[in-house]
Protein backbone atom coordinates (compact mmCIF):
# COMPACT_ATOMS: atom_id res chain seq x y z
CA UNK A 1 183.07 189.59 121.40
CA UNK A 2 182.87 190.29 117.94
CA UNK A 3 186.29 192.95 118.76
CA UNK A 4 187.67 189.88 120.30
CA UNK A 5 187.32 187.80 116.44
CA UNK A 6 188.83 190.75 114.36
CA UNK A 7 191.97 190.84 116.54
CA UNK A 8 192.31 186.92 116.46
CA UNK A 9 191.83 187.20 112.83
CA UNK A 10 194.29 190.08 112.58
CA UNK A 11 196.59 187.83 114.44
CA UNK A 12 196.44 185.14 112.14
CA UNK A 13 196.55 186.90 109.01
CA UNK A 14 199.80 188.56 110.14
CA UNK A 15 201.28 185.66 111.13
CA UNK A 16 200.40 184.09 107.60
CA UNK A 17 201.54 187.41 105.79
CA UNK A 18 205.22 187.06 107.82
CA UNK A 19 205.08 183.20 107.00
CA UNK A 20 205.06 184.54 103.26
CA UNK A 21 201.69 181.97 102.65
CA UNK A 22 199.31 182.74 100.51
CA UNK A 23 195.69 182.56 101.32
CA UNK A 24 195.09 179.99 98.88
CA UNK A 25 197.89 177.75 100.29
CA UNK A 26 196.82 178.02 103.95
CA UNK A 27 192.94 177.54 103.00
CA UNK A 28 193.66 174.60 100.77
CA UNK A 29 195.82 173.06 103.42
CA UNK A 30 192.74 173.61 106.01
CA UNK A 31 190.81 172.73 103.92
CA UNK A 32 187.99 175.16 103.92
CA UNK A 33 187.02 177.23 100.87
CA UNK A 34 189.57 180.48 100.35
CA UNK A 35 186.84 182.61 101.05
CA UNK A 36 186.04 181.13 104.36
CA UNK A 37 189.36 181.32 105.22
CA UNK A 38 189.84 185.27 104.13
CA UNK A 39 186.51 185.84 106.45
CA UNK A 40 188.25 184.45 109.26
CA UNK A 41 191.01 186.83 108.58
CA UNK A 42 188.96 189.95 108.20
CA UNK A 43 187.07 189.02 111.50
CA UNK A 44 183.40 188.55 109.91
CA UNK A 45 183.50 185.12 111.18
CA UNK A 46 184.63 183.56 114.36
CA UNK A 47 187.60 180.85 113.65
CA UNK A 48 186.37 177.32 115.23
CA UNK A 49 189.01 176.24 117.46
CA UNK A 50 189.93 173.60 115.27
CA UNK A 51 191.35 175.55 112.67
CA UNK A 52 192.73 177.81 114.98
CA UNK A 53 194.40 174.58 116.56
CA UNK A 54 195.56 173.59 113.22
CA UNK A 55 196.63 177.65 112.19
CA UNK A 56 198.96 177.47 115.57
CA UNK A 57 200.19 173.94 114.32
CA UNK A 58 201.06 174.75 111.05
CA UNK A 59 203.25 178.31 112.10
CA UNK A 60 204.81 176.36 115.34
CA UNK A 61 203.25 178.57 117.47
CA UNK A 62 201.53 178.47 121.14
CA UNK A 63 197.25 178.79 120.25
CA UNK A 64 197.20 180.93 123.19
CA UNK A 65 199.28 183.89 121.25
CA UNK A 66 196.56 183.81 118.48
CA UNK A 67 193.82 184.24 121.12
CA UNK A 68 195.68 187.05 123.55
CA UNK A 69 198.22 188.01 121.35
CA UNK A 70 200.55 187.93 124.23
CA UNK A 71 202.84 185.23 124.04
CA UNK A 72 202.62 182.62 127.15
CA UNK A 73 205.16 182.81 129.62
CA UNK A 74 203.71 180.09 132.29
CA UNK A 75 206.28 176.72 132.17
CA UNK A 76 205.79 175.58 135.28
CA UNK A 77 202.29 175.70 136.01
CA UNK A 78 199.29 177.56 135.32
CA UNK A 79 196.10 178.45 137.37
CA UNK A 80 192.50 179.19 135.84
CA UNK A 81 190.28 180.50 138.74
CA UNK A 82 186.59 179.32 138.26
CA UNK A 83 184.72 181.30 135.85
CA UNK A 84 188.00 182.88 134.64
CA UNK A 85 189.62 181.40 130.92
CA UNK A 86 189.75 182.73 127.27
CA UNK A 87 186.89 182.02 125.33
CA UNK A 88 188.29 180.82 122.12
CA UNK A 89 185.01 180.02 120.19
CA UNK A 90 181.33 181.21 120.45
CA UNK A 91 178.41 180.48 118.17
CA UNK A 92 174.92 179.94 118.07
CA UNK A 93 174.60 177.51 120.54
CA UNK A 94 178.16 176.55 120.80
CA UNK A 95 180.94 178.04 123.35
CA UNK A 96 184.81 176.94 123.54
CA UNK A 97 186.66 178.60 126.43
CA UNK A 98 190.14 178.14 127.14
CA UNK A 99 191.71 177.17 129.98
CA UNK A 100 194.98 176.48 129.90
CA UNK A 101 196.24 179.38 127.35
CA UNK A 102 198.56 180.62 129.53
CA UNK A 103 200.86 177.82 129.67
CA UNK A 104 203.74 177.72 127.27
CA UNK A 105 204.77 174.80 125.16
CA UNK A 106 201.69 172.90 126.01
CA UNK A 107 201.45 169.09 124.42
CA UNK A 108 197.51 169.61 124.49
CA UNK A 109 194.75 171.92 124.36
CA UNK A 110 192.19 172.23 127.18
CA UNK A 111 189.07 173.63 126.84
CA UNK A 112 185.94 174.19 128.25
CA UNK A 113 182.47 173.55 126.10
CA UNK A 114 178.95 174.55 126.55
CA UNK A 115 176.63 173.24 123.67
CA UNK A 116 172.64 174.91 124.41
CA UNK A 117 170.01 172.74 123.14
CA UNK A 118 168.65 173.30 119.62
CA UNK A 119 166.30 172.05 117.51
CA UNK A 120 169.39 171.28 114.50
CA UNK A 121 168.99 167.24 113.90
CA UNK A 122 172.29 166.79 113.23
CA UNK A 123 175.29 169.39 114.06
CA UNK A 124 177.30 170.90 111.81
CA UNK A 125 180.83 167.90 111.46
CA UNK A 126 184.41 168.88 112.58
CA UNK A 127 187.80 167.91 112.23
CA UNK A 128 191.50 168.35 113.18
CA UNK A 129 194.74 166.76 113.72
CA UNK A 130 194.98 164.36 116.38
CA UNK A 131 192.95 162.83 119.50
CA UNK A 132 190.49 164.50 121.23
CA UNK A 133 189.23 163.14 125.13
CA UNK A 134 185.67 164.55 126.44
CA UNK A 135 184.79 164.52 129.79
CA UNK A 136 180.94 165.24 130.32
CA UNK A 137 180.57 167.34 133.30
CA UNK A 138 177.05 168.24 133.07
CA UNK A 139 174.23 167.30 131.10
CA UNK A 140 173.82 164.86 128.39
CA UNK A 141 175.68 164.73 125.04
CA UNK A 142 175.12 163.18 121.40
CA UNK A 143 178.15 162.43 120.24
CA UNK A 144 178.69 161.91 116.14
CA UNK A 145 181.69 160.12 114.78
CA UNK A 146 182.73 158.07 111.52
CA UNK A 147 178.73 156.84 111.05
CA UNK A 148 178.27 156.26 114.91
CA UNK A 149 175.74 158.26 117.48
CA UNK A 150 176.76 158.26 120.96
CA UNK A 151 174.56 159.49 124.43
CA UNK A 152 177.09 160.47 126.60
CA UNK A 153 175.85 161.77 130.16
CA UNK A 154 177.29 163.57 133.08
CA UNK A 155 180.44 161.61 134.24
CA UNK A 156 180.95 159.50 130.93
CA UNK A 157 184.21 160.03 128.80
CA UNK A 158 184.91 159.30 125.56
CA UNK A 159 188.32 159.50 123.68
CA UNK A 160 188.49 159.24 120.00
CA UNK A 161 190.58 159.87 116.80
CA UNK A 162 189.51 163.53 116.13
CA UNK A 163 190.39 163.11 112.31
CA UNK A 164 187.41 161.94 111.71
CA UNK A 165 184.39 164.13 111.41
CA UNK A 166 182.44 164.76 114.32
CA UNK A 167 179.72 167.00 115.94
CA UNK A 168 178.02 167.16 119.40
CA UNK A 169 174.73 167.91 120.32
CA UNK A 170 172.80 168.85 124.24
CA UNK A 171 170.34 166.62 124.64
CA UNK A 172 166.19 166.26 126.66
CA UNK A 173 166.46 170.18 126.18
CA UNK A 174 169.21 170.93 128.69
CA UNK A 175 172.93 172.78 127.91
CA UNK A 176 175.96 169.74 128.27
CA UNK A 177 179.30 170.98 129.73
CA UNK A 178 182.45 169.12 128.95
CA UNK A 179 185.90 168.85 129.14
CA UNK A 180 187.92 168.58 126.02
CA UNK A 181 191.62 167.59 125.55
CA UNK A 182 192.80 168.41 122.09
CA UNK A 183 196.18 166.07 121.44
């Protein structure tokens, strides 16, 4: 895995460097601390999808070159087999895996998340550009958003303005699988 975050990080800081953007630039538009940003690069720290969503954004290109480095070549269709996809994000507790990075041109981003239990109160917030859909497939989910708290269980679905900080959290000690649709 960790070989898996230095190439993705190699990818993007190549892609910056023939962009001719400085790492203070890209950071500040990001915005995450320069630092943060320059770990990403270097591969000490796994990029959360959302900045890689917003990385891919910025430099028009498909997400799914920044996590193969092969550029996607599927326009008509594209299968992932069960158990198969790209995972795009793992930490403590927290696993992104793509499945549809194959497909070129895509309008969204579909993904795959596992959160594990843990005894955090509340979850470190995200953000990005756009609208994000969850589909719970397993489990039971706290959802936070803008000030609100919401359970989510297995077969709920939630759609929401993903501008806005939020965080997710498994809940009564059990891993929560969803479906997420990045707009």
């Amino acid at each position: 895995m960790k070989e898996i975050i230095k190439d993705i990080g190699s990818r993007v800081k190549e892609l910056r460097e023939l962009s001719d953007v400085s790492t203070e630039e890209i950071a500040k538009e990001l915005n995450i601390s320069e630092n943060d940003y320059i770990s990403y690069e270097n591969g000490e720290k796994d990029i959360p999808v959302s900045i890689l969503y917003e990385i891919a954004n910025k430099f028009k290109v498909d997400m799914g070159l920044l996590i193969s480095g092969e550029e996607t070549r599927m326009h008509i269709f594209h299968v992932t087999r069960a158990g198969k996809g790209r995972i795009t994000e793992k930490r403590e507790g927290y696993k992104c895996k793509s499945v549809s990075d194959r497909f070129i041109h895509k309008k969204a981003e579909t993904l795959l998340v596992t959160v594990e239990p843990n005894e955090i109160d509340v979850p470190t917030t995200n953000t990005h550009p756009g609208q994000e859909f969850n589909y719970i497939l397993e489990g039971s989910l706290k959802l936070y958003i803008h000030n609100h708290e919401i359970i989510l269980n297995e077969g709920d679905s939630i759609f929401f303005d993903s501008t806005y900080e939020h965080a997710m959290k498994a809940l009564n000690n059990q891993k929560s699988r969803f479906l997420a649709i990045i707009i």
